[in-house]
C-alpha atoms as a PDB file:
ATOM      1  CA  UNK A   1     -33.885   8.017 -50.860  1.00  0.00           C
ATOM      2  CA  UNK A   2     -33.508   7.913 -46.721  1.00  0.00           C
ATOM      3  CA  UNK A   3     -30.625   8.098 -45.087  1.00  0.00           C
ATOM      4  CA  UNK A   4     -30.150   5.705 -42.189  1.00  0.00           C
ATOM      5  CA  UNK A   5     -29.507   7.050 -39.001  1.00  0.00           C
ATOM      6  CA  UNK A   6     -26.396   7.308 -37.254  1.00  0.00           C
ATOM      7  CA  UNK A   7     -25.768   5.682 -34.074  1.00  0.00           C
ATOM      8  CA  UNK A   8     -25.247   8.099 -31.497  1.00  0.00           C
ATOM      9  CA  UNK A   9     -21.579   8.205 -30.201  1.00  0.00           C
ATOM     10  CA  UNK A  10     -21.280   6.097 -26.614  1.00  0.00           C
ATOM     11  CA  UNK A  11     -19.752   8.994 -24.341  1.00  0.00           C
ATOM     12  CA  UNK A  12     -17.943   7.143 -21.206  1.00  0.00           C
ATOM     13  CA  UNK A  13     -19.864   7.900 -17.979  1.00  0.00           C
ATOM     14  CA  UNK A  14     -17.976  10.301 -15.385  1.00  0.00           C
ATOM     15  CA  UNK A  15     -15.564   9.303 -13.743  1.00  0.00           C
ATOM     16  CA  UNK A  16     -17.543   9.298 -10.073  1.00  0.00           C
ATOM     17  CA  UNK A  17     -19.576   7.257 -11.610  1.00  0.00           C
ATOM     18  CA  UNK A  18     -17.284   4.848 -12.717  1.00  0.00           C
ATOM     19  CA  UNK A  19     -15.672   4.458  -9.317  1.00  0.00           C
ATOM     20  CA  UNK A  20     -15.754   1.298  -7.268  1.00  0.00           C
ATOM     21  CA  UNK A  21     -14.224  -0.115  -3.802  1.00  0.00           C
ATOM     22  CA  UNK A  22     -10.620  -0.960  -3.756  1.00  0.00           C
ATOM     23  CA  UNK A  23      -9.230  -4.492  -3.706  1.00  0.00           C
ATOM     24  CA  UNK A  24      -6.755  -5.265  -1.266  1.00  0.00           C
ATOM     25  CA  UNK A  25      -3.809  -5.261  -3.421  1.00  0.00           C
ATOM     26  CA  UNK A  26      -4.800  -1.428  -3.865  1.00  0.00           C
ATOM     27  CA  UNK A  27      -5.286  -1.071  -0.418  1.00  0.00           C
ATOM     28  CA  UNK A  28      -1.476  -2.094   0.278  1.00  0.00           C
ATOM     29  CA  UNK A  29      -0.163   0.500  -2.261  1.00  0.00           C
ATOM     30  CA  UNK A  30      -1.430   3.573  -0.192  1.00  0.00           C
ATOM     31  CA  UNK A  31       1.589   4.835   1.930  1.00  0.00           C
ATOM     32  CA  UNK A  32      -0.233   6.721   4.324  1.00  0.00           C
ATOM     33  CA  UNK A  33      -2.892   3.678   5.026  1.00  0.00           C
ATOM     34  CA  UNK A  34      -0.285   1.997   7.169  1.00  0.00           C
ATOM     35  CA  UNK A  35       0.100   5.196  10.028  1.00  0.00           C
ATOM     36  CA  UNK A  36      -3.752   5.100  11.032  1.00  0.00           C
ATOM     37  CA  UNK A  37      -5.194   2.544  13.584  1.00  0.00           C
ATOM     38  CA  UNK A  38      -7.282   0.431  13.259  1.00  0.00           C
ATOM     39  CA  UNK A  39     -10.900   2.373  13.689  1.00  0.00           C
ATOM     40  CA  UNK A  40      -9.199   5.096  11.227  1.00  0.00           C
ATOM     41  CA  UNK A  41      -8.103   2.676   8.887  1.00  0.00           C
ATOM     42  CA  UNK A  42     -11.566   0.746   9.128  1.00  0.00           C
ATOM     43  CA  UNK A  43     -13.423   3.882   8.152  1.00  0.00           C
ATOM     44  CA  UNK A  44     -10.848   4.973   5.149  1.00  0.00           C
ATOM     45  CA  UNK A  45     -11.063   1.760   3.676  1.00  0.00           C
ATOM     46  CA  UNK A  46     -14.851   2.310   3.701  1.00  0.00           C
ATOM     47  CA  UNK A  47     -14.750   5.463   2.205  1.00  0.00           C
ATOM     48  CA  UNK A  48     -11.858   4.737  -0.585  1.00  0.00           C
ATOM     49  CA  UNK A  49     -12.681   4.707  -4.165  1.00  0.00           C
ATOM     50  CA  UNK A  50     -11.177   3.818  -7.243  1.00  0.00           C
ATOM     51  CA  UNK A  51     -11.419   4.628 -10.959  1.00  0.00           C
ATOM     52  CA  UNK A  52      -9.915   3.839 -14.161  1.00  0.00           C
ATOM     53  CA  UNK A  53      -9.498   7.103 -15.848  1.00  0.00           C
ATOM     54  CA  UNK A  54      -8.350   7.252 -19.187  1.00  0.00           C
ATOM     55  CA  UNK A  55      -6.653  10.228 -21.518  1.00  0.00           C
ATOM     56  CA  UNK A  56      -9.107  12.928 -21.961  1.00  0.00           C
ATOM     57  CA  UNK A  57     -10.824  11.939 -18.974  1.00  0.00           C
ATOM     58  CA  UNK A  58      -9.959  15.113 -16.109  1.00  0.00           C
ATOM     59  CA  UNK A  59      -9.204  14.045 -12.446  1.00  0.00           C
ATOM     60  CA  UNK A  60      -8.901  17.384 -11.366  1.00  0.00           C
ATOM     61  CA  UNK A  61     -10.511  20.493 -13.693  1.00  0.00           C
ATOM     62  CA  UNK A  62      -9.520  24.274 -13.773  1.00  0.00           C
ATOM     63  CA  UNK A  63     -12.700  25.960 -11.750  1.00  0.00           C
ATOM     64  CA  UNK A  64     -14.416  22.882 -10.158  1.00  0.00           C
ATOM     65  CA  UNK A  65     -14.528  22.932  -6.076  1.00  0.00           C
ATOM     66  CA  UNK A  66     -12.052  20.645  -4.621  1.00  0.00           C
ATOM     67  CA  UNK A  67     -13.959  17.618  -2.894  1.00  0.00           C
ATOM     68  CA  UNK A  68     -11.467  14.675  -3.265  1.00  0.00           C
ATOM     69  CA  UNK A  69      -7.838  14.002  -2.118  1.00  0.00           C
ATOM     70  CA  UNK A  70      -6.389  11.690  -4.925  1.00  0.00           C
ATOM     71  CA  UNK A  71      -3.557   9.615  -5.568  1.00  0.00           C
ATOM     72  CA  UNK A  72      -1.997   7.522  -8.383  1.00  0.00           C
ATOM     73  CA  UNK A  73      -1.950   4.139  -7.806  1.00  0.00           C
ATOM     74  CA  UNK A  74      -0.688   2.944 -11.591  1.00  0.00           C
ATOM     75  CA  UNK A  75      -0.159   4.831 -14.830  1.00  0.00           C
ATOM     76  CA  UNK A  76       0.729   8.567 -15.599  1.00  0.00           C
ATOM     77  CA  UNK A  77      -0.940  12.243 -15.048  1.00  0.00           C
ATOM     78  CA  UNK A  78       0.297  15.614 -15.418  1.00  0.00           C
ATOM     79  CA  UNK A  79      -0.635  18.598 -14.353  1.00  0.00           C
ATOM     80  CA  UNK A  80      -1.340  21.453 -16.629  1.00  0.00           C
ATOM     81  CA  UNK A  81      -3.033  25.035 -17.366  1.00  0.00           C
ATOM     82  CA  UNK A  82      -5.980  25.843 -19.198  1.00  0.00           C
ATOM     83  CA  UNK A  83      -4.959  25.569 -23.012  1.00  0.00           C
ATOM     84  CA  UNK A  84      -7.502  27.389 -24.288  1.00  0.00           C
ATOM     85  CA  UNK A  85      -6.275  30.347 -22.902  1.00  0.00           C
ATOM     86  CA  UNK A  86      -3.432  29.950 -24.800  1.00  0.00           C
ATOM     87  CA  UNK A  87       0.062  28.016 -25.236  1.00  0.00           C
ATOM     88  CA  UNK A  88      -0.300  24.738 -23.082  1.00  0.00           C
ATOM     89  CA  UNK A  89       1.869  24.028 -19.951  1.00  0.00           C
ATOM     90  CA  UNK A  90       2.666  21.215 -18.246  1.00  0.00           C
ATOM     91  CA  UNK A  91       3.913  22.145 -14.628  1.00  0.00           C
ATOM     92  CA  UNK A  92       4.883  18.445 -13.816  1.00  0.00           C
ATOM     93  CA  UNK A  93       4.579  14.765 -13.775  1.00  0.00           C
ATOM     94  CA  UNK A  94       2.195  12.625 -11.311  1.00  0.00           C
ATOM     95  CA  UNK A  95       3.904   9.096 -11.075  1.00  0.00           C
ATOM     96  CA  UNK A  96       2.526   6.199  -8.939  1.00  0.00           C
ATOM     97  CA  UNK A  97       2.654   6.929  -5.386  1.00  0.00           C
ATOM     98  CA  UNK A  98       1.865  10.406  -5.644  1.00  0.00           C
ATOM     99  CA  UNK A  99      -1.008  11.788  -3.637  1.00  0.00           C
ATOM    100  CA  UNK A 100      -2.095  15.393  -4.466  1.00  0.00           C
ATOM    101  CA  UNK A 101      -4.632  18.321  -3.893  1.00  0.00           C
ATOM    102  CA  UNK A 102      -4.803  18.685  -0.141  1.00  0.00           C
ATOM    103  CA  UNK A 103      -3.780  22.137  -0.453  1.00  0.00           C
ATOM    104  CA  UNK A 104      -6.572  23.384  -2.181  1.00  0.00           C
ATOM    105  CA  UNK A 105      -8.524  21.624  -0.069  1.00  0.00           C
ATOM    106  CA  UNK A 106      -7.533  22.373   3.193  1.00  0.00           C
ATOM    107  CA  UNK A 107      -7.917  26.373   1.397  1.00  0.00           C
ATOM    108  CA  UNK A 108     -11.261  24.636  -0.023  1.00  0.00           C
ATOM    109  CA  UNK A 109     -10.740  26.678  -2.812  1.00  0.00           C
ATOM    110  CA  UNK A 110     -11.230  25.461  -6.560  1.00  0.00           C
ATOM    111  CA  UNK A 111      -8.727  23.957  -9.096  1.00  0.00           C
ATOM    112  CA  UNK A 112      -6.296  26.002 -10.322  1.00  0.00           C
ATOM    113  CA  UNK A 113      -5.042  23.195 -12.325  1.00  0.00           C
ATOM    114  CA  UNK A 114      -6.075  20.334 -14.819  1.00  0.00           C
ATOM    115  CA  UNK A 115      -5.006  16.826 -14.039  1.00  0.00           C
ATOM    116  CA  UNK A 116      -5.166  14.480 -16.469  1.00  0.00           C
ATOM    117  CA  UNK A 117      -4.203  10.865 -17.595  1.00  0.00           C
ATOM    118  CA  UNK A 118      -1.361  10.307 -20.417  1.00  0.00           C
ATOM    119  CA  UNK A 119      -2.683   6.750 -20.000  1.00  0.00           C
ATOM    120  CA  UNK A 120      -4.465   4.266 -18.419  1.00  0.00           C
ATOM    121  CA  UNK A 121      -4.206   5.305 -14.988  1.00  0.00           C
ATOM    122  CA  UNK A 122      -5.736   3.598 -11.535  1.00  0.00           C
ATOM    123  CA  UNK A 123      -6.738   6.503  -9.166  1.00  0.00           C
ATOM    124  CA  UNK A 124      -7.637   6.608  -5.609  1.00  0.00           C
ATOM    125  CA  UNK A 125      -9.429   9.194  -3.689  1.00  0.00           C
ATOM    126  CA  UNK A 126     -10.924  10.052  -0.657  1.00  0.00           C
ATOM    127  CA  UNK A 127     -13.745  12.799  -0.198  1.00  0.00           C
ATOM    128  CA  UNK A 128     -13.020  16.184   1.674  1.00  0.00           C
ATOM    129  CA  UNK A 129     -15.413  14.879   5.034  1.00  0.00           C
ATOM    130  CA  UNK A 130     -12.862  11.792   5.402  1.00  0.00           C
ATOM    131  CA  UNK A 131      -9.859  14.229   5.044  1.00  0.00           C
ATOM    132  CA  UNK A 132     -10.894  16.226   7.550  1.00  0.00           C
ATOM    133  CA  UNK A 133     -11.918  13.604   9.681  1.00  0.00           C
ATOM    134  CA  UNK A 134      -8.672  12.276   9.611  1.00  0.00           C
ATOM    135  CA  UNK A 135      -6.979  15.614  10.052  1.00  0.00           C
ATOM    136  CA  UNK A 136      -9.032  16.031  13.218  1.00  0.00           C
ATOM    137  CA  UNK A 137      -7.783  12.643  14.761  1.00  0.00           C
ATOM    138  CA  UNK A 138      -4.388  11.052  13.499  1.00  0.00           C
ATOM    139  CA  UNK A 139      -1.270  12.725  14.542  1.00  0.00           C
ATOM    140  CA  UNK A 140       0.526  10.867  12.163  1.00  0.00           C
ATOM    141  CA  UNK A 141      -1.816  11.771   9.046  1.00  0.00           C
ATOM    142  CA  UNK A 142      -0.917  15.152  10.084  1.00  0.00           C
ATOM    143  CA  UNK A 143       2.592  14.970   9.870  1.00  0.00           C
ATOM    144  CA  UNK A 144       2.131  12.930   6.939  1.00  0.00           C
ATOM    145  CA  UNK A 145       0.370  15.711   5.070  1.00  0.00           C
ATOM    146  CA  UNK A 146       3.174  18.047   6.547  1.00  0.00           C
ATOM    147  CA  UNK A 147       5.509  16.644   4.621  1.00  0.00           C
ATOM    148  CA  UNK A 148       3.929  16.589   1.405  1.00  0.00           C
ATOM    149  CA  UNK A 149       3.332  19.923   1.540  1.00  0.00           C
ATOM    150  CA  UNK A 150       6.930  20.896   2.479  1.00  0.00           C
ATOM    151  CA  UNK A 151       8.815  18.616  -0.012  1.00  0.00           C
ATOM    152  CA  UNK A 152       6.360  20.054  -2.631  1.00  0.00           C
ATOM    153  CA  UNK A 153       6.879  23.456  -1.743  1.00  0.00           C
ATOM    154  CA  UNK A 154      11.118  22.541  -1.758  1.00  0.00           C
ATOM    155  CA  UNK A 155      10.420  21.019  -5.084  1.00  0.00           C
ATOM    156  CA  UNK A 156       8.316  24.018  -6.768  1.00  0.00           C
ATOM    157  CA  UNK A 157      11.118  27.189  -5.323  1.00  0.00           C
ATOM    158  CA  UNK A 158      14.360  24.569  -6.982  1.00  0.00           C
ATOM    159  CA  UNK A 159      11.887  24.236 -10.398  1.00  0.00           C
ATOM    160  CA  UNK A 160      11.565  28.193 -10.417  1.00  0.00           C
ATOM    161  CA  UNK A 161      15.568  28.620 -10.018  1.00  0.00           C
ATOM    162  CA  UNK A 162      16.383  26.064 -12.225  1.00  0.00           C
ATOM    163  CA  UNK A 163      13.883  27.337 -15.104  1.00  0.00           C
ATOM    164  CA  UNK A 164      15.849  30.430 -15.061  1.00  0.00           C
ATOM    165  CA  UNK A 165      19.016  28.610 -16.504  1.00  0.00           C
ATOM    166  CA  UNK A 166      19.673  29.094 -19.862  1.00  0.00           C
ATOM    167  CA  UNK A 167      21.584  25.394 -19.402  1.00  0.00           C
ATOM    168  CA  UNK A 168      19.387  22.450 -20.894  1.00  0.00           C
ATOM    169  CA  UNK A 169      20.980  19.934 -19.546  1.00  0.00           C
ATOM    170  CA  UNK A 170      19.940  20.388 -16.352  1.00  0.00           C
ATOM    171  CA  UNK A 171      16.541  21.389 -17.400  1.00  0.00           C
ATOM    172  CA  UNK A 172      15.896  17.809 -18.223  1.00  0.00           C
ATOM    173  CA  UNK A 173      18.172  16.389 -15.349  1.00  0.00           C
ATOM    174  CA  UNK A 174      16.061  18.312 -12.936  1.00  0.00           C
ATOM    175  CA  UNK A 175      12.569  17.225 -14.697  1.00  0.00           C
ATOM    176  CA  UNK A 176      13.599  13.772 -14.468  1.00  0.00           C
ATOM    177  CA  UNK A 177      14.634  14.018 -10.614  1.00  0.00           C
ATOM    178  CA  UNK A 178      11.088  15.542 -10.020  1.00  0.00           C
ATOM    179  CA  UNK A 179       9.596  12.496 -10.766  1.00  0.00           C
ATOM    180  CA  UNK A 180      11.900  10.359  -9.001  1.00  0.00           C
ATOM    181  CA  UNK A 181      10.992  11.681  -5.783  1.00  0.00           C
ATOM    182  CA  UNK A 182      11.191   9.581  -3.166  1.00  0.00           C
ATOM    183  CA  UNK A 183       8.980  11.483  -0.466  1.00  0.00           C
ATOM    184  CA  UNK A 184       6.169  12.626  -3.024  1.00  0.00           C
ATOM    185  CA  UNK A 185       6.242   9.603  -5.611  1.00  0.00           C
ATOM    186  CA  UNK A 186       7.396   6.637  -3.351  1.00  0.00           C
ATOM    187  CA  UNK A 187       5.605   4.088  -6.190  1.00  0.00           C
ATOM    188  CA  UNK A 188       8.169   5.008  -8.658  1.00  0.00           C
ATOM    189  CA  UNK A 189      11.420   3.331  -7.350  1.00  0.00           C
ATOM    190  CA  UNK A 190      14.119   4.182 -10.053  1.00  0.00           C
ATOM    191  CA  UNK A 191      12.440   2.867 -13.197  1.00  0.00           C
ATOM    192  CA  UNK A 192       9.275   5.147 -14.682  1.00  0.00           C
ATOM    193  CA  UNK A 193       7.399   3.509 -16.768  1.00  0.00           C
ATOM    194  CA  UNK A 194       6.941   6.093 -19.743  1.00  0.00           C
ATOM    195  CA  UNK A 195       6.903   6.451 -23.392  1.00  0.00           C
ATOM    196  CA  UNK A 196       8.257   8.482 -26.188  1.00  0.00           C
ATOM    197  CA  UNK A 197       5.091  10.349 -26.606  1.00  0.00           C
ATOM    198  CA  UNK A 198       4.877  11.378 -22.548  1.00  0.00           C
ATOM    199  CA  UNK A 199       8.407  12.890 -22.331  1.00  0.00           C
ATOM    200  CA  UNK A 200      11.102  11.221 -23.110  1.00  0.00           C
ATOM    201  CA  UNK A 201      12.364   7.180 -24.046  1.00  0.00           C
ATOM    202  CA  UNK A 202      15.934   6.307 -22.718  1.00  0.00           C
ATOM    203  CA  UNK A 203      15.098   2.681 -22.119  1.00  0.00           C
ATOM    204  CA  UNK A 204      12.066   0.785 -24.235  1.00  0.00           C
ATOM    205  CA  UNK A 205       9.119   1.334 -22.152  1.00  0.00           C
ATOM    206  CA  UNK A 206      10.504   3.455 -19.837  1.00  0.00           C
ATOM    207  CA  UNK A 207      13.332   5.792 -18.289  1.00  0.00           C
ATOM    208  CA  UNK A 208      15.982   4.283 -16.204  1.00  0.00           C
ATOM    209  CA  UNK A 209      18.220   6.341 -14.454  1.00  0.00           C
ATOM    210  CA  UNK A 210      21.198   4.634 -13.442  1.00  0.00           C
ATOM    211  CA  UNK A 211      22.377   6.640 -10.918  1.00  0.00           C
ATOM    212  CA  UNK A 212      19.765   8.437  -9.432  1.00  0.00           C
ATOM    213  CA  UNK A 213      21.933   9.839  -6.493  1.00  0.00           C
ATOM    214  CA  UNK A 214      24.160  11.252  -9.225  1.00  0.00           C
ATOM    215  CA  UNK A 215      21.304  12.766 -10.684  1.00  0.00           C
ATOM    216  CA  UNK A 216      20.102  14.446  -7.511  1.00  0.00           C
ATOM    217  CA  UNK A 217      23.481  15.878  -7.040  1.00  0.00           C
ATOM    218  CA  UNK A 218      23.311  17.456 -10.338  1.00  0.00           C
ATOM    219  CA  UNK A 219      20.410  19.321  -9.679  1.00  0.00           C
ATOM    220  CA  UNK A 220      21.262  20.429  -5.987  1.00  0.00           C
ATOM    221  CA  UNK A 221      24.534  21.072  -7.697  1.00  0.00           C
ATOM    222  CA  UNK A 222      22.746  23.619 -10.431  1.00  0.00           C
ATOM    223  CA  UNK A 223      20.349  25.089  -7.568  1.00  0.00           C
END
């Protein structure tokens, strides 16, 4: 008796290969777009790309050399360590609006870090030659990618005091802020779009904080 053959499993092609052009809508939804002139901006929007990546798909993976500057345009990442080195971590939420990475390039080092989708996610990206191109020739991206870095660093030295509380409460208050903020995740607004299965569900289909200057007392308060 024969035994048919199985169909081979369809494996989804890379994600650089799966990238394409941005539309304009996309386009608009890139903070930083809006401080370059027009020659810098021309050029960018040549060199943009955009991919749907989906979970199990990696954006960013533990040992590969850093060669894009990415940012979330829809959906939901985290970052995380290597799991099978043990216990898996998730260091934090990437929300719409957040743009990530430049450090290691600028150090144009490799990841230390996986990012990966929880879902569906739209991500943009620009490769290391534009970056420093840009670097080299807009004030204002500088300052731009000033800031990141300094808010990030602020937000990474409160994470390490707060995770030293033994107080739960503002564990979870200061999670939530993290991804509410309004420097690094400016797509977010005060409703993030989330499920039960990504962290936590206050509100069907998402977590609405109600008073999200409350909230950032709380965890300056705690700090």
């Amino acid at each position: 008796m024969s035994i048919p053959a199985t169909e081979p499993i369809a494996r989804p092609a890379p994600l650089r290969q799966r990238a394409r052009a941005p539309t304009g809508r996309e386009l608009e939804m890139i903070p930083w777009l809006a401080l370059l002139d027009g020659a810098q901006r021309a050029r960018v929007s040549g060199a943009l790309q955009v991919v749907e990546a989906n979970p199990g798909d990696f954006v960013c993976k533990i040992g590969r050399q850093a060669n894009y500057w990415f940012g979330v345009l829809d959906g939901l990442l985290k970052m995380s360590n290597d799991s099978s080195l043990g216990f898996a971590i998730t260091f934090t939420g990437v929300p719409p609006g957040a743009w990530f990475g430049e450090g290691t390039l600028l150090k144009r080092e490799v990841y230390r870090y996986n990012i990966e989708p929880l879902r569906k996610s739209v991500v943009a990206g620009i490769d290391i030659d534009t970056f420093d191109w840009l670097l080299e020739r807009s004030i204002p991206f500088n300052r731009y990618v000033m800031n990141q870095l300094n808010e990030r660093l602020s937000q990474f030295i409160a994470a390490r005091e707060i995770d030293r509380l033994n107080d739960p409460d503002t564990r979870v208050a200061r999670s939530l802020a993290a991804l509410f903020h309004p420097v690094l995740y400016p797509g977010v607004g005060s409703l993030l779009r989330i499920t039960q299965q990504e962290l936590i569900a206050i509100e069907y289909g998402g977590v609405r904080v109600l008073d999200l200057d409350q909230l950032r007392r709380h965890v300056h308060r705690a700090a």
